[in-house]
Protein backbone atom coordinates (compact mmCIF):
# COMPACT_ATOMS: atom_id res chain seq x y z
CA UNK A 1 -15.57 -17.81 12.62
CA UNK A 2 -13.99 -18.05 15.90
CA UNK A 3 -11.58 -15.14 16.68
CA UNK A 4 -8.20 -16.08 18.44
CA UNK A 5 -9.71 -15.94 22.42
CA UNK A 6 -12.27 -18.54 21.19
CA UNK A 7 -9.52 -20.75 19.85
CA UNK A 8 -7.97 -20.32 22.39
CA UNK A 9 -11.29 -20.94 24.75
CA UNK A 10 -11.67 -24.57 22.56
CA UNK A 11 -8.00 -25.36 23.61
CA UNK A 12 -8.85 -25.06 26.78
CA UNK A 13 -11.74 -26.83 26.61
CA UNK A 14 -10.31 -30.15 25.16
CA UNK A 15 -7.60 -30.30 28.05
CA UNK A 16 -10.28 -29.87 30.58
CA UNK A 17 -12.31 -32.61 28.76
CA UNK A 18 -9.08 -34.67 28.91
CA UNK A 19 -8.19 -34.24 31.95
CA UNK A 20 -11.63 -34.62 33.62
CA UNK A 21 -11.37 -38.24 32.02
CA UNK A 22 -8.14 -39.02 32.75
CA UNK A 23 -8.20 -38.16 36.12
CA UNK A 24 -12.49 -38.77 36.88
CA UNK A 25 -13.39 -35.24 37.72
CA UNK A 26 -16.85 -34.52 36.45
CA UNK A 27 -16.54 -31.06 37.54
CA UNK A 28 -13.34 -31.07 34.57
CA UNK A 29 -15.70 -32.39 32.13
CA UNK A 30 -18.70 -29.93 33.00
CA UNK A 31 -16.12 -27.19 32.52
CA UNK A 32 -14.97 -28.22 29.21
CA UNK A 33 -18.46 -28.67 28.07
CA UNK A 34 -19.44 -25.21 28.97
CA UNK A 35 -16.86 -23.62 27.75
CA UNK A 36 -17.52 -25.66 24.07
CA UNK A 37 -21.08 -24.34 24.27
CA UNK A 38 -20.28 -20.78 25.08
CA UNK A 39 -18.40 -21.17 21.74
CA UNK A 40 -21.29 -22.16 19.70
CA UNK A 41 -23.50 -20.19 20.63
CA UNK A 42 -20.98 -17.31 19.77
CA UNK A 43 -20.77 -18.27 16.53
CA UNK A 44 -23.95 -19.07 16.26
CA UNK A 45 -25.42 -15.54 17.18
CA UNK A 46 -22.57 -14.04 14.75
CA UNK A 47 -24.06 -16.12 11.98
CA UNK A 48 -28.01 -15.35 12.42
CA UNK A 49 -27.60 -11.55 13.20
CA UNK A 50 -28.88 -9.58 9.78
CA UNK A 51 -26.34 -6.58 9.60
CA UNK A 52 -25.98 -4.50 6.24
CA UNK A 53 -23.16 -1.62 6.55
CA UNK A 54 -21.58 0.02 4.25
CA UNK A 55 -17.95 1.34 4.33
CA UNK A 56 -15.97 4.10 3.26
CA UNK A 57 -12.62 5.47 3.47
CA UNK A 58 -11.30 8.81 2.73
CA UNK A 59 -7.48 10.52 2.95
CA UNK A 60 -6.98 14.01 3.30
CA UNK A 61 -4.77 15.15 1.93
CA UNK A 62 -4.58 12.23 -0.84
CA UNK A 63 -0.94 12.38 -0.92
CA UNK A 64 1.75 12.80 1.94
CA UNK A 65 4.88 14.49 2.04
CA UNK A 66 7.65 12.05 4.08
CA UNK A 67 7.10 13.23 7.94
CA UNK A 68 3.93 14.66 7.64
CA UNK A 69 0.09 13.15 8.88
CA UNK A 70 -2.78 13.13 7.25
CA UNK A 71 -6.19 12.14 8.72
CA UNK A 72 -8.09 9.15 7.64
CA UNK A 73 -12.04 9.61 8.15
CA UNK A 74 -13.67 5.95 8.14
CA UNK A 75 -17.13 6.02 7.37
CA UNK A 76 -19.74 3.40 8.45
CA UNK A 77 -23.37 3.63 7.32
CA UNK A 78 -26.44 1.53 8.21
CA UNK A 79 -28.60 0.39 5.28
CA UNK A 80 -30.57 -2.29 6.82
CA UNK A 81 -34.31 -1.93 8.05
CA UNK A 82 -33.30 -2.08 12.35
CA UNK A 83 -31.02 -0.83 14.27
CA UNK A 84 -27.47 -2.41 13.97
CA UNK A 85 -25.66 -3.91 16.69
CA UNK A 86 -22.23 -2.73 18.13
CA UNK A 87 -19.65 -3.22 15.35
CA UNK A 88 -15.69 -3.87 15.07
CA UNK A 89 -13.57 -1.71 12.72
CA UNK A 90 -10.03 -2.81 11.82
CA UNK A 91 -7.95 -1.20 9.07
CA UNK A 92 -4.74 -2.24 8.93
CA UNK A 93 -1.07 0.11 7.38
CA UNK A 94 1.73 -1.37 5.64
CA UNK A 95 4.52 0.65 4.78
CA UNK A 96 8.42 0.41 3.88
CA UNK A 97 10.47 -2.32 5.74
CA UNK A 98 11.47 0.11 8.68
CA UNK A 99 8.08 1.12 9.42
CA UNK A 100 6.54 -2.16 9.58
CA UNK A 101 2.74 -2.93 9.75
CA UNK A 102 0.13 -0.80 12.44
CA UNK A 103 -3.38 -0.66 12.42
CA UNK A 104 -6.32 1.30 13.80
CA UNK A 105 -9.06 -0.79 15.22
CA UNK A 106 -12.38 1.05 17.11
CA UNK A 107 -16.09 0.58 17.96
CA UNK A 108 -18.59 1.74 16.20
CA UNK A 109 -21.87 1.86 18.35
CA UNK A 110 -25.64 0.65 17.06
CA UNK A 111 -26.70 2.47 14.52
CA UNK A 112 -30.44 3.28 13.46
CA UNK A 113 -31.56 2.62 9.69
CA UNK A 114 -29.93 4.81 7.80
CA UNK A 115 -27.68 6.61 9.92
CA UNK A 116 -24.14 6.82 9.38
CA UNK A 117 -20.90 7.63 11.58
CA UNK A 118 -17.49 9.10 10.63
CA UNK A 119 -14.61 8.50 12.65
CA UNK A 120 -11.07 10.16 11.99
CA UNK A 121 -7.44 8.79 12.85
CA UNK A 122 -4.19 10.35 12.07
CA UNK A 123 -1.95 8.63 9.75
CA UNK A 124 2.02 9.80 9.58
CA UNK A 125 4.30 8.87 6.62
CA UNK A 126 7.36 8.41 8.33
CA UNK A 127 9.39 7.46 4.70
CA UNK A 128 8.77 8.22 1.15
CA UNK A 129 7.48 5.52 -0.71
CA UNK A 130 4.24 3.65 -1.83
CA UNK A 131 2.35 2.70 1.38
CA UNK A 132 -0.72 0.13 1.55
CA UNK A 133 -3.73 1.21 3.36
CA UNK A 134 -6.29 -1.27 3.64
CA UNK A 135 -7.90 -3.35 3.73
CA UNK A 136 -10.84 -1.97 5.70
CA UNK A 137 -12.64 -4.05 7.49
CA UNK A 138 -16.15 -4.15 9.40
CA UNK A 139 -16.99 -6.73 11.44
CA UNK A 140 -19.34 -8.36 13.88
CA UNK A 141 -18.54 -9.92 17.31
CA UNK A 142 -20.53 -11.90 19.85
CA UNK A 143 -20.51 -10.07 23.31
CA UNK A 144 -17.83 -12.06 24.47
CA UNK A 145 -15.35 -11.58 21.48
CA UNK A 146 -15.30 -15.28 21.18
CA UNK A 147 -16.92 -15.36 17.27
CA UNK A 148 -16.74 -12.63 14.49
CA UNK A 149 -18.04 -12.47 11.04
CA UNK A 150 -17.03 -9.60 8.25
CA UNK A 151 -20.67 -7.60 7.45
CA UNK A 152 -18.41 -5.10 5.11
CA UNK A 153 -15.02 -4.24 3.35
CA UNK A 154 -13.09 -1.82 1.18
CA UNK A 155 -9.93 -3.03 -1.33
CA UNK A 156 -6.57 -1.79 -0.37
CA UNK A 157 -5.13 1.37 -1.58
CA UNK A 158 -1.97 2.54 -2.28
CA UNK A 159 -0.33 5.69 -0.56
CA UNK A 160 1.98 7.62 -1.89
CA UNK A 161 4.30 9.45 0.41
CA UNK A 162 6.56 11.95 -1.48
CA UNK A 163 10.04 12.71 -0.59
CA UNK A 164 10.43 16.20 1.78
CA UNK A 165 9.60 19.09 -0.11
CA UNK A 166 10.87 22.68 0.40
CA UNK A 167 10.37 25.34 -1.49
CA UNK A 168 13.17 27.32 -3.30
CA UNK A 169 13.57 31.01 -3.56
CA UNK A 170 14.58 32.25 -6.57
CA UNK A 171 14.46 29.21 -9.10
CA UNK A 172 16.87 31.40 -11.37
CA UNK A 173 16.57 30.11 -15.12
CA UNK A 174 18.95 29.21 -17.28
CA UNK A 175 21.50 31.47 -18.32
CA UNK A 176 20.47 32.49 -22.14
CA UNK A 177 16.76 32.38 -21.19
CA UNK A 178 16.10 36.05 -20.66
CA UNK A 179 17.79 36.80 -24.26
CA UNK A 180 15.61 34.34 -25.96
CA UNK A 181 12.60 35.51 -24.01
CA UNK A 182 13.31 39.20 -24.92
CA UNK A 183 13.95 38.05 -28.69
CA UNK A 184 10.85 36.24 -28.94
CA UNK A 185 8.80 38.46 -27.83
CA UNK A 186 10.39 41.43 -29.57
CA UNK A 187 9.55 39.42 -32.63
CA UNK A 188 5.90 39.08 -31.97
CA UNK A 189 5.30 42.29 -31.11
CA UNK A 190 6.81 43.06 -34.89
CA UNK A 191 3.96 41.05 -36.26
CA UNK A 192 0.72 42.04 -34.43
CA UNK A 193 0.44 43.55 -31.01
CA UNK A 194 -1.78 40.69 -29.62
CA UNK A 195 0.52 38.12 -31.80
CA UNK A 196 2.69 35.49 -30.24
CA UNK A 197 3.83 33.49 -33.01
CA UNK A 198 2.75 32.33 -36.51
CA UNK A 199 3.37 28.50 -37.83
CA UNK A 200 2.08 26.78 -41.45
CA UNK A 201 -1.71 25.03 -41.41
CA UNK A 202 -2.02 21.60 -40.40
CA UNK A 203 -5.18 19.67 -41.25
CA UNK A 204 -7.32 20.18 -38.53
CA UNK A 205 -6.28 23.66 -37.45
CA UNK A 206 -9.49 26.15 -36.75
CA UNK A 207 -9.54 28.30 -39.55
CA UNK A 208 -10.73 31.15 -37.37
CA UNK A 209 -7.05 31.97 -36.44
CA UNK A 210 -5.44 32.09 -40.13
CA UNK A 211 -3.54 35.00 -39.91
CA UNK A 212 -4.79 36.55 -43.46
CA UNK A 213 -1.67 39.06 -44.18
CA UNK A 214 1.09 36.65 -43.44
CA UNK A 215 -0.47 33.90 -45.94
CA UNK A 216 -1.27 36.87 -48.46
CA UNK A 217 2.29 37.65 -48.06
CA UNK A 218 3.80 34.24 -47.93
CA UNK A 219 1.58 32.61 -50.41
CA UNK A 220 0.75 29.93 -47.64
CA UNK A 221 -1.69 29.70 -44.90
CA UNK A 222 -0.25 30.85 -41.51
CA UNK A 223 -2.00 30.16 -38.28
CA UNK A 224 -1.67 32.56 -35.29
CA UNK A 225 -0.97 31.79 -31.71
CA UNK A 226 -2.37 34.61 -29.84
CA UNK A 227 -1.77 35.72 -25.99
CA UNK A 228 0.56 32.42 -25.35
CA UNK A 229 3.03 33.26 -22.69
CA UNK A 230 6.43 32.34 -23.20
CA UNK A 231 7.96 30.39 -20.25
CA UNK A 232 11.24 28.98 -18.74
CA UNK A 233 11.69 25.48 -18.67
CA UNK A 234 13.36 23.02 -15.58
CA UNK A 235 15.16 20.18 -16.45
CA UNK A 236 16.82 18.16 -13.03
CA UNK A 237 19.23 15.50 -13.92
CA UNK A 238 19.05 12.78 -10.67
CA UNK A 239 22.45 11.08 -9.81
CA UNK A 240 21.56 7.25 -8.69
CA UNK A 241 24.49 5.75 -8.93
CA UNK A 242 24.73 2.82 -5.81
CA UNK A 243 28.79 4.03 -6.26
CA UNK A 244 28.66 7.65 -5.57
CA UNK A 245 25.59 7.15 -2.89
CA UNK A 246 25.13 6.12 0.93
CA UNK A 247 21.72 5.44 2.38
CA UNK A 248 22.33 9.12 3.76
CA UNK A 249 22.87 10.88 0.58
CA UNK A 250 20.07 9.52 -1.66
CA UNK A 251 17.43 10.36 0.41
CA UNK A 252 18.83 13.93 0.42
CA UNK A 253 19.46 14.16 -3.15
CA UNK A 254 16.02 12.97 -4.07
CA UNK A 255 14.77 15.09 -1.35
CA UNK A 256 16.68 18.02 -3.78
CA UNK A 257 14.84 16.97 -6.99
CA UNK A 258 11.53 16.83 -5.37
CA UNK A 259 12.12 20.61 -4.69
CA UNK A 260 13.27 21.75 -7.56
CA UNK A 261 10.70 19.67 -9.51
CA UNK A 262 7.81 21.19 -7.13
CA UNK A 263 9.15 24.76 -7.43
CA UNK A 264 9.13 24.85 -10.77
CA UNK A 265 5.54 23.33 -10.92
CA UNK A 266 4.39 26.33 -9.11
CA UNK A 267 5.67 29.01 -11.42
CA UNK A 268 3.90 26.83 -13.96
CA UNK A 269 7.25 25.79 -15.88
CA UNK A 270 7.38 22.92 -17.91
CA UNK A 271 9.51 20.52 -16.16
CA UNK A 272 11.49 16.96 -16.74
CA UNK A 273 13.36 14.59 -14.61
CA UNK A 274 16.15 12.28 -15.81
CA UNK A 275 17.40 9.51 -13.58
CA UNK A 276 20.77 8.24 -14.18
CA UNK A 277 19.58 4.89 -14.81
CA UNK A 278 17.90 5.97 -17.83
CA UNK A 279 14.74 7.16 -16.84
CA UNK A 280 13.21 10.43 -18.87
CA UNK A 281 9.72 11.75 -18.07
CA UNK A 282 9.62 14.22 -20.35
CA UNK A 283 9.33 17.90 -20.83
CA UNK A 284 5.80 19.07 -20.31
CA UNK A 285 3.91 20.94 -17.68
CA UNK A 286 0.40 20.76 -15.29
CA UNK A 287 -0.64 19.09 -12.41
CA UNK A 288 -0.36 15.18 -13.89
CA UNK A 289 3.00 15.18 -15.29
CA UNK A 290 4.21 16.86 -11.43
CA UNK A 291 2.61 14.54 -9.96
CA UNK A 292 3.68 11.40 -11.73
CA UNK A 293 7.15 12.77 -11.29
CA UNK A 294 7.17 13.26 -7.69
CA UNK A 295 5.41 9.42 -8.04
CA UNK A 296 8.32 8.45 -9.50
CA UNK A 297 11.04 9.86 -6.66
CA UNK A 298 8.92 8.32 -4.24
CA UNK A 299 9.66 5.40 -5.68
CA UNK A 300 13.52 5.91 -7.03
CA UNK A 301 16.28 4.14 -5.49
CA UNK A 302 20.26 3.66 -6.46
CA UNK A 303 21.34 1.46 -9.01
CA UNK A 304 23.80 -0.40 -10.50
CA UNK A 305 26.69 1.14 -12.69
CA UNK A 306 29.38 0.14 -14.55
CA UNK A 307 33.19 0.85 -14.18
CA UNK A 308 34.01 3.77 -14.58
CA UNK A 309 30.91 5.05 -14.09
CA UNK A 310 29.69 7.78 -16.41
CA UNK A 311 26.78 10.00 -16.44
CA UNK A 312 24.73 11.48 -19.56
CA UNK A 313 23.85 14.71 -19.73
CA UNK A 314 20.56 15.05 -22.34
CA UNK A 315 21.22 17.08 -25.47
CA UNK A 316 18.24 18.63 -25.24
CA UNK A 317 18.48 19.10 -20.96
CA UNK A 318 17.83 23.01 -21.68
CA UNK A 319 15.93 23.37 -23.98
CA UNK A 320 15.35 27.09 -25.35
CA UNK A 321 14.28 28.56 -22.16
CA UNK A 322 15.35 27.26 -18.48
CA UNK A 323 17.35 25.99 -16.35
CA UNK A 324 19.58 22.34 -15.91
CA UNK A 325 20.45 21.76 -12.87
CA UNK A 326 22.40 18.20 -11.70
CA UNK A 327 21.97 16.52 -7.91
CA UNK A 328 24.97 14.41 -6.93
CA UNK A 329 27.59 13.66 -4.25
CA UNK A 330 31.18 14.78 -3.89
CA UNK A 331 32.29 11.27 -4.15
CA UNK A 332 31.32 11.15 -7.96
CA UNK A 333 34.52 10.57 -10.18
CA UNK A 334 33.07 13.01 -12.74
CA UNK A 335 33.11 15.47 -10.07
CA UNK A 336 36.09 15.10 -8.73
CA UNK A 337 38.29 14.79 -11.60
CA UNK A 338 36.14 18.20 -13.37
CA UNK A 339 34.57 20.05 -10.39
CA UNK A 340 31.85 20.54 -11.85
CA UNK A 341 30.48 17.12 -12.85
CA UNK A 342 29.60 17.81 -16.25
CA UNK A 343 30.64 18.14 -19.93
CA UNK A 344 28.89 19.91 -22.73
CA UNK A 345 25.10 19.09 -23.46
CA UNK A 346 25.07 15.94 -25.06
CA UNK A 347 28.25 14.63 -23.56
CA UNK A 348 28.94 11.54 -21.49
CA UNK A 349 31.04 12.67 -18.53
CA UNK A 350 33.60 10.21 -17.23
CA UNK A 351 36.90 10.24 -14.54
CA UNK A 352 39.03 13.25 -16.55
CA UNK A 353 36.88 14.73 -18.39
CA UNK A 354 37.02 18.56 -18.22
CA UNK A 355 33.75 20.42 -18.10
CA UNK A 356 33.38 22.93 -21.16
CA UNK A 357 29.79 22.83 -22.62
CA UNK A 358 28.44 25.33 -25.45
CA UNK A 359 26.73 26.95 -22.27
CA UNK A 360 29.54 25.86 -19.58
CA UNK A 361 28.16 22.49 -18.22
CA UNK A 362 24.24 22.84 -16.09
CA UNK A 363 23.24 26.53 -14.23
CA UNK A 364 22.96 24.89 -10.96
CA UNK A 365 25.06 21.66 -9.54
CA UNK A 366 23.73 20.80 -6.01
CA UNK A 367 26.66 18.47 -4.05
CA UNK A 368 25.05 16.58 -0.93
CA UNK A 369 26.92 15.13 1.91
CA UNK A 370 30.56 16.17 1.99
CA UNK A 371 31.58 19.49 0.29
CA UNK A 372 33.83 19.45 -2.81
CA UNK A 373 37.53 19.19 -1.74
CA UNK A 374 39.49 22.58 -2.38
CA UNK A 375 41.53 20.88 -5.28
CA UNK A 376 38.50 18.88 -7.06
CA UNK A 377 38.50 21.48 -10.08
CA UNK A 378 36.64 24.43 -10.45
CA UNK A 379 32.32 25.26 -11.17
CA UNK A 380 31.92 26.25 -14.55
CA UNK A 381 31.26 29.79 -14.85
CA UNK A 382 27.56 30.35 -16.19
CA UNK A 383 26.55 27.98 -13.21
CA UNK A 384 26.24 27.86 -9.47
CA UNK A 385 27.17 25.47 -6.69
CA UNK A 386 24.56 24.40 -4.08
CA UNK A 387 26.03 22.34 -0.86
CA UNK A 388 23.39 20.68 1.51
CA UNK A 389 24.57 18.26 4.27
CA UNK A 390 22.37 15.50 4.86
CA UNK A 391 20.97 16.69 8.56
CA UNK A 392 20.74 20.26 7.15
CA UNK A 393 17.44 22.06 4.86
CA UNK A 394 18.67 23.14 1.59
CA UNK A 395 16.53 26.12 0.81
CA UNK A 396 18.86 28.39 3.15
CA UNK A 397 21.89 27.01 1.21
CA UNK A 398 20.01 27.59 -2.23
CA UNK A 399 19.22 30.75 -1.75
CA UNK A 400 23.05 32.16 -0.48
CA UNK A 401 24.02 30.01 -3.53
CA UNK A 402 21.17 32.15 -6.15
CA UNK A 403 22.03 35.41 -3.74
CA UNK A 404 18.46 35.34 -2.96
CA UNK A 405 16.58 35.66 0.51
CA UNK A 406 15.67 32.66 2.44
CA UNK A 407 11.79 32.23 3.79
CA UNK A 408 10.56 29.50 5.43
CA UNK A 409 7.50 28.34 3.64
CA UNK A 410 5.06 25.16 4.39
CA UNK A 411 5.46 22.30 2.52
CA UNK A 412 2.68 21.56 0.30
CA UNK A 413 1.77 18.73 -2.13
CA UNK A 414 1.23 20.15 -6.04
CA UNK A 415 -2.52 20.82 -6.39
């Protein structure tokens, strides 16, 4: 197929081929009919040239973190029987509106039967989000650049670019977590030295961990769960509310989650996210469930509410073991009318509602943009108040806030 100089070379040819006529210059005409034979023999050669490539692509790191690069390595490989000729490689990047669309183009030079060549550009996710990458093309081009033809090409792929990460120093658990972690593990050692915990027989249960003394004693087969460590739990309630938000503020407070979601990960707690629009991933832990999470506030964006505009708290935010811990905005009716944003566990919080849970509202409320005003109520006691402008990092402010020590620390995707 022609590329866009040798449409542009057939223009040109026609309005010399005009223009010789109209005005009886044969040089005009000769012109015109050069320059439409140049152009088929372009494509031509394109079309008769035997090339066999194959293409790869490969990210490193697979996932981005929003202002970081990665490197993309391209990889062309020769499987035909001579030597290829000089090849075209164009691999276009579509991200978020703001970013618009860039691409990487390059040479790749002949290549002998077999051989292969890797060549490496930097990529930089400038915005969280889901970027297309792709797709990646290979292509062949007369020596004039008047014809090309595709020889190889990989689909598109999508890139996810996480929100900034930091990392937070100390990720304090809930209040009542160190009682229940001392009781529980009080009552193992009570039962067996090596035992965690004991629970009835379900079909399907290896019978090489009945624990023989308790079912002797209970008249019931017991099962044993041996060495199984007991941990905290993280549960981060997301405030998306298009009312409460500016463009400012939601990138920061999702920029908030992300951390505490990815701190948690890496003391290997089982973690949740809930969105005020409804959205629940779960309590669980490992590598997946982070990562679909941090998917997720790549992807998360304000909505909608209704007047006035109340948030949910789960019942179950806690859990046993762990910390609850809210993201919003000063500018939040809940948390201006109770300070602290929240009711009880279970509760929906609206404009003049006082906050006084069974555990005194979540452990940690984070407030980005403006501060709380001096008269918008008061934190409840159990819990602590985290304040992050948007233009400033919040693990220095989470850290005075947990009375901990701030380090700087590289950001790092979950692995």
């Amino acid at each position: 197929m022609p590329t866009r100089r040798g449409w542009r070379l057939a223009a040109a040819a026609v309005v010399l081929a005009v223009l010789g006529r109209l005005l009886g210059v044969a040089e005009l005409v000769i012109a015109a009919a050069a320059g439409a034979a140049l152009l088929a023999t372009a494509v031509a050669y394109v079309r008769a040239m035997p090339v066999r490539v194959e293409a790869g692509r490969v990210l490193r790191p697979p996932r981005l973190h929003a202002g970081a690069t990665g490197d993309v390595e391209i990889t062309v490989r020769n499987t035909a029987a001579r030597t290829s000729p000089t090849l075209g490689c164009h691999d276009p990047f579509a991200g978020p509106p703001a970013t618009g669309r860039r691409w990487a183009s390059f040479r790749v030079a002949p290549l002998r039967p077999g051989q292969s060549v890797t060549a490496t550009y930097e990529l930089a996710g400038e915005e969280r989000g889901v970027y297309e990458l792709g797709p990646l093309t290979v292509h062949l081009e007369d020596p004039f650049g008047l014809a090309a033809r595709g020889v190889a090409e990989t689909p598109v792929v999508a890139l996810v670019v996480y929100p900034r990460i930091e990392v937070l120093d100390p990720l304090s658990p809930g209040p009542g977590s160190r009682r229940n972690q001392a009781r529980l593990v009080t009552n193992a050692a009570a039962v067996d030295g090596n035992l965690y915990a004991l629970r009835e027989y379900h079909m399907g249960d290896d019978l090489r961990r009945v624990h023989w003394r308790a079912t002797a004693k209970r008249d019931e087969v017991m099962i044993r769960h041996d060495d199984i460590p007991v941990r905290n739990a993280a549960t981060v309630v997301l405030d998306l509310r298009d009312d409460v938000h500016t463009p400012a503020t939601v990138e920061a407070a999702i920029s908030a989650a992300a951390s505490m979601v990815s701190t948690a990960w890496r003391r290997r707690w089982p973690v949740r996210l809930v969105t005020s629009d409804g959205a629940d991933s779960g309590l669980a832990a490992g590598h997946a469930h982070a990562e679909a999470i941090l998917e997720r506030l790549a992807m998360a964006g304000t909505h909608r509410s209704e007047s006035p505009s109340p948030l949910t708290i789960p019942a179950d935010g806690r859990g046993r073991d762990g910390m609850l811990a809210l993201v919003t905005t000063a500018t939040a009716p809940d948390v201006q009318a109770a300070g602290a944003g929240v009711a009880g566990e279970g509760t929906v919080v609206g404009a003049g509602t006082v906050a006084a849970g069974r555990d005194g509202g979540p452990d940690v409320l984070v407030i980005v943009g403006q501060p709380l005003a001096p008269t918008a109520g008061r934190v409840p006691r159990a819990g602590r108040l985290v304040h992050v402008d948007v233009d400033q990092p919040l693990a220095p402010a989470w850290a005075a806030a947990m009375g901990g020590s701030f380090r700087r620390r590289a950001e790092t995707s979950p692995r």
